[in-house]
N, C-alpha and C. Protein backbone atom coordinates (compact mmCIF):
# COMPACT_ATOMS: atom_id res chain seq x y z
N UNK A 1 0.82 -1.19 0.00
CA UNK A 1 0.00 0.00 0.00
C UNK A 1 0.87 1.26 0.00
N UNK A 2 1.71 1.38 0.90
CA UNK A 2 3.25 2.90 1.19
C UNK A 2 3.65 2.64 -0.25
N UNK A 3 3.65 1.73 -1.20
CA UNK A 3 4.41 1.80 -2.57
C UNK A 3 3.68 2.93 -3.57
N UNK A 4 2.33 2.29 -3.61
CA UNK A 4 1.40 2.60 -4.51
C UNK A 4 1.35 4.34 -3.96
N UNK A 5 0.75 4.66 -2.40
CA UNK A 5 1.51 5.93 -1.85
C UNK A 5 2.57 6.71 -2.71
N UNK A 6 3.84 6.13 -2.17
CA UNK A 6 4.32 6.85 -2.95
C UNK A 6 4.54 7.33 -4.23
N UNK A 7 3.88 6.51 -5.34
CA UNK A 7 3.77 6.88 -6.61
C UNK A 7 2.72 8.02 -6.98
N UNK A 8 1.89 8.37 -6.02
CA UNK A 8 0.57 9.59 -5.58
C UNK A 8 1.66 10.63 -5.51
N UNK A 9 1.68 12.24 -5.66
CA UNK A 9 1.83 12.82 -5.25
C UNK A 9 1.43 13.58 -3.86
N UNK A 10 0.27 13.19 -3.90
CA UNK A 10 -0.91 13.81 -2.96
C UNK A 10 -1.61 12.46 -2.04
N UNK A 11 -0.98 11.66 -2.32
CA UNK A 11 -0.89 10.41 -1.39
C UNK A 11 -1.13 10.56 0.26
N UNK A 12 -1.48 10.02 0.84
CA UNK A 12 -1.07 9.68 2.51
C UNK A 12 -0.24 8.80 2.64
N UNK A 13 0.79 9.34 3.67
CA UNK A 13 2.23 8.79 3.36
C UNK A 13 2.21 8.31 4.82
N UNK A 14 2.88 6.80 5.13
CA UNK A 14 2.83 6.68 6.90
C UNK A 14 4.61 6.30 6.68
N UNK A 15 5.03 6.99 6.97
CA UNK A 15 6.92 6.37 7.82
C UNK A 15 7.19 5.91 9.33
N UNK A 16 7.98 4.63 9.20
CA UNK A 16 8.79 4.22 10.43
C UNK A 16 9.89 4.44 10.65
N UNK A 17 10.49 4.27 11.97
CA UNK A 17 11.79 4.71 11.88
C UNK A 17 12.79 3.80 11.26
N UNK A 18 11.92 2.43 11.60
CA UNK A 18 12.60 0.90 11.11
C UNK A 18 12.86 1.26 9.71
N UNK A 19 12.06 1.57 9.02
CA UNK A 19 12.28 2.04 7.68
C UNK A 19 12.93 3.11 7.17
N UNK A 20 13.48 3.81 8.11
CA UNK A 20 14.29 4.96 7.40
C UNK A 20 15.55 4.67 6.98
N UNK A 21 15.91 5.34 5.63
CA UNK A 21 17.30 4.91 4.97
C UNK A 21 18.21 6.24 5.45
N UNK A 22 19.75 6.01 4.60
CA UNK A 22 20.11 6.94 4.28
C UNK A 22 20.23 8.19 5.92
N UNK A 23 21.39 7.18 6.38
CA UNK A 23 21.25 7.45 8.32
C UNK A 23 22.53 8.63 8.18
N UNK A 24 22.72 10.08 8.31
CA UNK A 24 23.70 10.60 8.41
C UNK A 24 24.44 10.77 9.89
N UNK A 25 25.26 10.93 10.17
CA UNK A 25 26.10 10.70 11.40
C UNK A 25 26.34 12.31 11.73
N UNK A 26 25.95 12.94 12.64
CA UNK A 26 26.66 14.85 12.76
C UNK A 26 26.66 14.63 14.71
N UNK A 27 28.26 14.45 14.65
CA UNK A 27 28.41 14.80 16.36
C UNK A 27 27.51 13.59 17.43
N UNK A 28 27.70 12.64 16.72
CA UNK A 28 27.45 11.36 17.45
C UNK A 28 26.02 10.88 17.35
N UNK A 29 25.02 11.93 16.70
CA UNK A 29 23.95 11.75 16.20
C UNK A 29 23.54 10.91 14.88
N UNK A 30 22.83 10.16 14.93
CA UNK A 30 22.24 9.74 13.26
C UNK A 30 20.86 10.80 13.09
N UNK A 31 20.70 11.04 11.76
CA UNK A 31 19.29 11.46 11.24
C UNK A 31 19.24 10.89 9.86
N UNK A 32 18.01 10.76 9.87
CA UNK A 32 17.30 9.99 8.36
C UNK A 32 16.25 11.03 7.99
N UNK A 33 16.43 11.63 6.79
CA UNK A 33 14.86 12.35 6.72
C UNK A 33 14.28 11.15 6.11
N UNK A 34 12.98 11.05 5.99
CA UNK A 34 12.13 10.37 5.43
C UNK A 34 11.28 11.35 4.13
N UNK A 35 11.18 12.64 4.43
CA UNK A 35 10.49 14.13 3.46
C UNK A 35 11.11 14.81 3.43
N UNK A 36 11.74 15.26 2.33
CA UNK A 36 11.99 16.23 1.81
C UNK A 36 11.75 17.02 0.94
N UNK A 37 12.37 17.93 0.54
CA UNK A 37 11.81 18.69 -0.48
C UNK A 37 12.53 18.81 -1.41
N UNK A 38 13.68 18.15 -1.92
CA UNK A 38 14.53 18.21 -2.35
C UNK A 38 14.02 16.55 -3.28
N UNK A 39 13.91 15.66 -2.54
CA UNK A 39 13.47 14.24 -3.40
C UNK A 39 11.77 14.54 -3.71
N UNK A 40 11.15 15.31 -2.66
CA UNK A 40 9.67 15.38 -3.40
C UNK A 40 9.05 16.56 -3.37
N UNK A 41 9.25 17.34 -4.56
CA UNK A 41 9.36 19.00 -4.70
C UNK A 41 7.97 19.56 -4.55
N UNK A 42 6.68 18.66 -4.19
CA UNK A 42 5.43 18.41 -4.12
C UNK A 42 5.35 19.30 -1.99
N UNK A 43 6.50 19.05 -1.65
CA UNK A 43 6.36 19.21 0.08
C UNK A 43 6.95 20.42 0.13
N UNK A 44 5.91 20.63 0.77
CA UNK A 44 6.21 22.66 1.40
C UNK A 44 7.09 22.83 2.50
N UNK A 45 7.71 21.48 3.36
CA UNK A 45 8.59 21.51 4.53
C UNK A 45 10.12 21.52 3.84
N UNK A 46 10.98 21.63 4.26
CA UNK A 46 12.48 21.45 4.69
C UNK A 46 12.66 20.02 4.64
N UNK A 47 12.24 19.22 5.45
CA UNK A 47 12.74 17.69 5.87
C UNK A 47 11.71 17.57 7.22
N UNK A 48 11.35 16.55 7.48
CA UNK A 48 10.92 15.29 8.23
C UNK A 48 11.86 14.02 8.15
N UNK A 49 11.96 13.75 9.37
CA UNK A 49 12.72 12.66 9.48
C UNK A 49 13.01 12.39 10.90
N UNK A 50 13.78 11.05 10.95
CA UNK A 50 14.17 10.62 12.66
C UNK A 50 15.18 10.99 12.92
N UNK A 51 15.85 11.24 14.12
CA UNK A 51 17.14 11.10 14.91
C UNK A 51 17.10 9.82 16.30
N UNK A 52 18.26 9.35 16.36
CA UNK A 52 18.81 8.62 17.23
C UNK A 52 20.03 8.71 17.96
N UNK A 53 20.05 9.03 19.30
CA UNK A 53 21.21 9.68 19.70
C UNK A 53 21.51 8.26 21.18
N UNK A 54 22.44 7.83 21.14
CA UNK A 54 23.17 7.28 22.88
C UNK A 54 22.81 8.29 24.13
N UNK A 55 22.70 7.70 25.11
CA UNK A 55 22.93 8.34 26.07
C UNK A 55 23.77 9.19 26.07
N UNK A 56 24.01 10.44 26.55
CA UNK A 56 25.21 10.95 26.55
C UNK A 56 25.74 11.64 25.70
N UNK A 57 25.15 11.95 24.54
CA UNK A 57 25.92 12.55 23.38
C UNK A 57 25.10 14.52 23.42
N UNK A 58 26.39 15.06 23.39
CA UNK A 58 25.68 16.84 23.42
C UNK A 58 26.36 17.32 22.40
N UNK A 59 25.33 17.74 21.40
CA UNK A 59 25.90 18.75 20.46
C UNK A 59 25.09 20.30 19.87
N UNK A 60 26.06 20.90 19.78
CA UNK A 60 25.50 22.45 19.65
C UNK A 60 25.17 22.85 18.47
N UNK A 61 23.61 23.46 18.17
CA UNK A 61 23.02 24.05 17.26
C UNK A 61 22.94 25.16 16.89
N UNK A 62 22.66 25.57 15.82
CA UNK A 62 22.28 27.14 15.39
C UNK A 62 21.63 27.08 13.99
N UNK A 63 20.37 26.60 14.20
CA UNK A 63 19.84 26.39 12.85
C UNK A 63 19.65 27.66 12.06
N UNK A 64 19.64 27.73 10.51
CA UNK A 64 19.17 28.91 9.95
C UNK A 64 17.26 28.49 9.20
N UNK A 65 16.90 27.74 10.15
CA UNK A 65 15.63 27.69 9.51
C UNK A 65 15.01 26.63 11.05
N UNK A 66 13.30 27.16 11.12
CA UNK A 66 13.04 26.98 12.13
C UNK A 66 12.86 25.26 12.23
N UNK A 67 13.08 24.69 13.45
CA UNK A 67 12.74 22.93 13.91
C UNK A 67 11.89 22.51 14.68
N UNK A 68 11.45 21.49 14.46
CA UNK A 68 10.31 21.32 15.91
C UNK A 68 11.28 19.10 15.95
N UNK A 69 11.15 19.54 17.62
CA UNK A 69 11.40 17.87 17.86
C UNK A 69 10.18 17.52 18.54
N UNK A 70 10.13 15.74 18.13
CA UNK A 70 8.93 15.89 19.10
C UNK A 70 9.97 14.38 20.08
N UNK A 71 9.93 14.09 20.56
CA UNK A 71 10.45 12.64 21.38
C UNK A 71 9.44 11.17 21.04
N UNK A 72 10.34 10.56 21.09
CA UNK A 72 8.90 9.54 21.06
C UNK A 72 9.85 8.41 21.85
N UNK A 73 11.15 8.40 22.07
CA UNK A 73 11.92 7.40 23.17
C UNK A 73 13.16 7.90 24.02
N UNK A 74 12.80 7.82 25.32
CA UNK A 74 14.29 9.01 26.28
C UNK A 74 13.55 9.81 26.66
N UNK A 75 15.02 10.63 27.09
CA UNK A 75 14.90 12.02 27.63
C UNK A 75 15.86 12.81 26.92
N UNK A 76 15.87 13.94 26.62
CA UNK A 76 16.79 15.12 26.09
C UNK A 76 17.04 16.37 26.62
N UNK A 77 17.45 17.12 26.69
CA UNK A 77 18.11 18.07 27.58
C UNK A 77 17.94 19.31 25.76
N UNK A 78 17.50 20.53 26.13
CA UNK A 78 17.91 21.52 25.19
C UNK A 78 18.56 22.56 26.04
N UNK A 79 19.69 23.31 25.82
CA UNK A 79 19.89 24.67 26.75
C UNK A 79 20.15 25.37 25.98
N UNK A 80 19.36 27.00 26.27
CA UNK A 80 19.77 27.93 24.66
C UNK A 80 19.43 29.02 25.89
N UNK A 81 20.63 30.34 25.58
CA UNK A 81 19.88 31.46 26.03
C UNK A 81 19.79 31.34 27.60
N UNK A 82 20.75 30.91 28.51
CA UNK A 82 20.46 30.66 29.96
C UNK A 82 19.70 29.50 30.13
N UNK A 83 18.55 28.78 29.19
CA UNK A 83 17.15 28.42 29.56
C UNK A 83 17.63 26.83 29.53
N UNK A 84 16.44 26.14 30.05
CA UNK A 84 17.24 24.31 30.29
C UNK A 84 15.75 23.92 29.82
N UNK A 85 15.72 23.17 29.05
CA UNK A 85 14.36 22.57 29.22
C UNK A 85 14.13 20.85 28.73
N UNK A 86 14.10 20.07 29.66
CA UNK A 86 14.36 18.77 29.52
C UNK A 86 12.97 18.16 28.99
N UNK A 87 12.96 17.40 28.01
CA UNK A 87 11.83 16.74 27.50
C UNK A 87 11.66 15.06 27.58
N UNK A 88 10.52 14.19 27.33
CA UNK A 88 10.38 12.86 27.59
C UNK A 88 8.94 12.57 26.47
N UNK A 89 9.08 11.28 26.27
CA UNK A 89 8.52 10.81 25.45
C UNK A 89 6.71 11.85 25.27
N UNK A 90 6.60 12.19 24.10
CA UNK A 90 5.04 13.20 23.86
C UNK A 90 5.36 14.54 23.95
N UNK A 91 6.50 14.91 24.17
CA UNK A 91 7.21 16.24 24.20
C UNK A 91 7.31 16.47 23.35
N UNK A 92 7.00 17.92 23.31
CA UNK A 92 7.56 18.75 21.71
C UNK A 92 8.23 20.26 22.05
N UNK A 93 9.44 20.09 21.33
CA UNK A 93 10.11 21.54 21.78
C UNK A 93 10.35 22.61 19.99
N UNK A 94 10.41 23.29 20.28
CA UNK A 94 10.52 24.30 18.93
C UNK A 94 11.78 24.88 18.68
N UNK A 95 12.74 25.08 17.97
CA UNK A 95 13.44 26.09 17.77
C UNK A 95 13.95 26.91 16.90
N UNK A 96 13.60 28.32 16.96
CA UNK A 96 13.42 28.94 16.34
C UNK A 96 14.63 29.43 15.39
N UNK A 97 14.56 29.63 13.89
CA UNK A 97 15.63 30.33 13.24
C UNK A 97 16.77 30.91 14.07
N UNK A 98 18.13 30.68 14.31
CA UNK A 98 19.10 31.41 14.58
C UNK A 98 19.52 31.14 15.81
N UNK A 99 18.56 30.58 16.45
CA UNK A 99 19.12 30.54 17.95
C UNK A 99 19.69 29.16 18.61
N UNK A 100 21.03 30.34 18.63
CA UNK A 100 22.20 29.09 19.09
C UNK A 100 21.31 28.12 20.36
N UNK A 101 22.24 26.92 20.76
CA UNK A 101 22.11 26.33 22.08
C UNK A 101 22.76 24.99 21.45
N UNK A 102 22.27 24.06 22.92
CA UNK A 102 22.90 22.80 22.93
C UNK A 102 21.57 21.62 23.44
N UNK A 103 22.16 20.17 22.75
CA UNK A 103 20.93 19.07 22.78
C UNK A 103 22.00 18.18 23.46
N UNK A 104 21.38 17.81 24.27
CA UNK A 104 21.99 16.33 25.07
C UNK A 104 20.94 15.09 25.15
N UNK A 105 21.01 13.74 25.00
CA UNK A 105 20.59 13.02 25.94
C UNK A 105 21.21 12.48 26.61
N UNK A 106 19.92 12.87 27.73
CA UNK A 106 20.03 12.09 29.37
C UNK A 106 19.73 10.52 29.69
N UNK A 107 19.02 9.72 28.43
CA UNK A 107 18.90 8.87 27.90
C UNK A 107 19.22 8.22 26.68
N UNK A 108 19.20 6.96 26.28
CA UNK A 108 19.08 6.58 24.60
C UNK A 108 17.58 7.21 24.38
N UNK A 109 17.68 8.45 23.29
CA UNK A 109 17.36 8.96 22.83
C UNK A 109 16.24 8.35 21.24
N UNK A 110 14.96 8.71 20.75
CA UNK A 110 14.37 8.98 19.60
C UNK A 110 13.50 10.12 19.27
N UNK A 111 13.83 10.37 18.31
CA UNK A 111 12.46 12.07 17.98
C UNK A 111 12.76 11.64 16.54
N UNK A 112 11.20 12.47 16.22
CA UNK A 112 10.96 13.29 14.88
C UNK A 112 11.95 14.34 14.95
N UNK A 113 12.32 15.19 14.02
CA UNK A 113 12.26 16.45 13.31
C UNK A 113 11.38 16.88 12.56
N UNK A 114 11.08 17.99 12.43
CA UNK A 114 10.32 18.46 11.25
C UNK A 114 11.11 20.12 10.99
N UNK A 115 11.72 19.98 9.83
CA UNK A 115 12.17 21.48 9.38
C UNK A 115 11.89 22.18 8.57
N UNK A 116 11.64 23.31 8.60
CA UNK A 116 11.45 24.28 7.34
C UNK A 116 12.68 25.17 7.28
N UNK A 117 12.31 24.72 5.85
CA UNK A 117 13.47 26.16 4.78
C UNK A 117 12.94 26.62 3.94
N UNK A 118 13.34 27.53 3.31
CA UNK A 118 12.90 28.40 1.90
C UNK A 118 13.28 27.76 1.05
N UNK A 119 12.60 26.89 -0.38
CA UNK A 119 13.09 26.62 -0.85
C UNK A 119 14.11 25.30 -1.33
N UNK A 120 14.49 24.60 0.07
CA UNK A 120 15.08 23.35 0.24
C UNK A 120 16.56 23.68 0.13
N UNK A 121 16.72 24.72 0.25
CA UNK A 121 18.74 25.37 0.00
C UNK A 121 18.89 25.31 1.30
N UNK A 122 18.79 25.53 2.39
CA UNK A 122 19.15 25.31 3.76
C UNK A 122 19.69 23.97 4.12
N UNK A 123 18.26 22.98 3.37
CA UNK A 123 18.52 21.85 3.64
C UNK A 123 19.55 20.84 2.94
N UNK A 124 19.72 21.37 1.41
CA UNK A 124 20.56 20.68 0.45
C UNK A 124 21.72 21.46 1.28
N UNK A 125 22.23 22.55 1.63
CA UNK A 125 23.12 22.73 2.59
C UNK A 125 24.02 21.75 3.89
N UNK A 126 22.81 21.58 4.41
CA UNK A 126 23.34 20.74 5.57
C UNK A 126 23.21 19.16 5.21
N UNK A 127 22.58 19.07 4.33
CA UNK A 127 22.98 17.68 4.00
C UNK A 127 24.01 17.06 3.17
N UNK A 128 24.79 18.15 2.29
CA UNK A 128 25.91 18.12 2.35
C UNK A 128 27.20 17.88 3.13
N UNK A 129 27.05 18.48 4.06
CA UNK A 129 27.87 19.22 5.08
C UNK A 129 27.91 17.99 5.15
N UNK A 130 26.54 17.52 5.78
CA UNK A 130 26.78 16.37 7.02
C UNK A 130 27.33 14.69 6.05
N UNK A 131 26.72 14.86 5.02
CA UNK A 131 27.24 13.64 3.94
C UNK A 131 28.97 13.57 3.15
N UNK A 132 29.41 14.90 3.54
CA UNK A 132 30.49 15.23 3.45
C UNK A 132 31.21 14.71 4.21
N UNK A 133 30.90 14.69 5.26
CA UNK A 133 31.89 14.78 6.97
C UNK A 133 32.36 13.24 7.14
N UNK A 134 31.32 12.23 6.25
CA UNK A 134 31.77 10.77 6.61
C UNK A 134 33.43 10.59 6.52
């Protein structure tokens, strides 16, 4: 049925994480988008996709286009701006264009992403970067 899906443009699309390809590695993190806008020029987002992080792994952000995580396994730690705000599975945190901070988990870690960019250049950006770095 997800086959025939994806041959729809305008399809209903369901993704797992089991199923996500194409795992990039940035600072001890994996992410997989599953949507983009770049493979399906039909999507008004940036990227959708999973991350999977170890216990223990902190790395510092400064997106140029806004993110939303949501958790769905762990705990995570965000600190930006003085502020701490620890999340757990049904959590959703936002962050906004530009603003630096740092992501830890306090657990083995899973979330969504969901990003927007203008265009999909933000994102063909950092997926470079990060497909580069292997």
């Amino acid at each position: 049925m997800q086959n025939q899906a994806a041959k729809q443009p305008r399809a209903v699309r369901k993704y797992t994480i089991g199923e996500a390809r194409d795992w990039m590695v940035w600072e001890g993190v994996a992410l997989a988008d599953v949507v983009n806008e770049d493979e399906m020029p039909e999507v008004k987002l940036g990227a959708v996709g999973f991350l999977r992080a170890p216990k223990g792994v902190t790395t510092n952000f400064e997106f140029a286009y806004d993110e939303v995580l949501v958790v769905t396994k762990g705990v995570c730690t965000v600190v930006s701006a003085g502020r701490s705000v620890t999340m757990t599975v049904g959590e959703v945190v936002y962050l906004p264009a530009g603003t630096p901070g740092s992501f830890r988990t306090d657990e083995d870690t899973e979330l969504v992403y969901v990003a927007s960019s203008p265009y999909g250049e933000v994102n063909r950006q950092a997926r470079a970067e990060l497909l580069g770095a292997e």
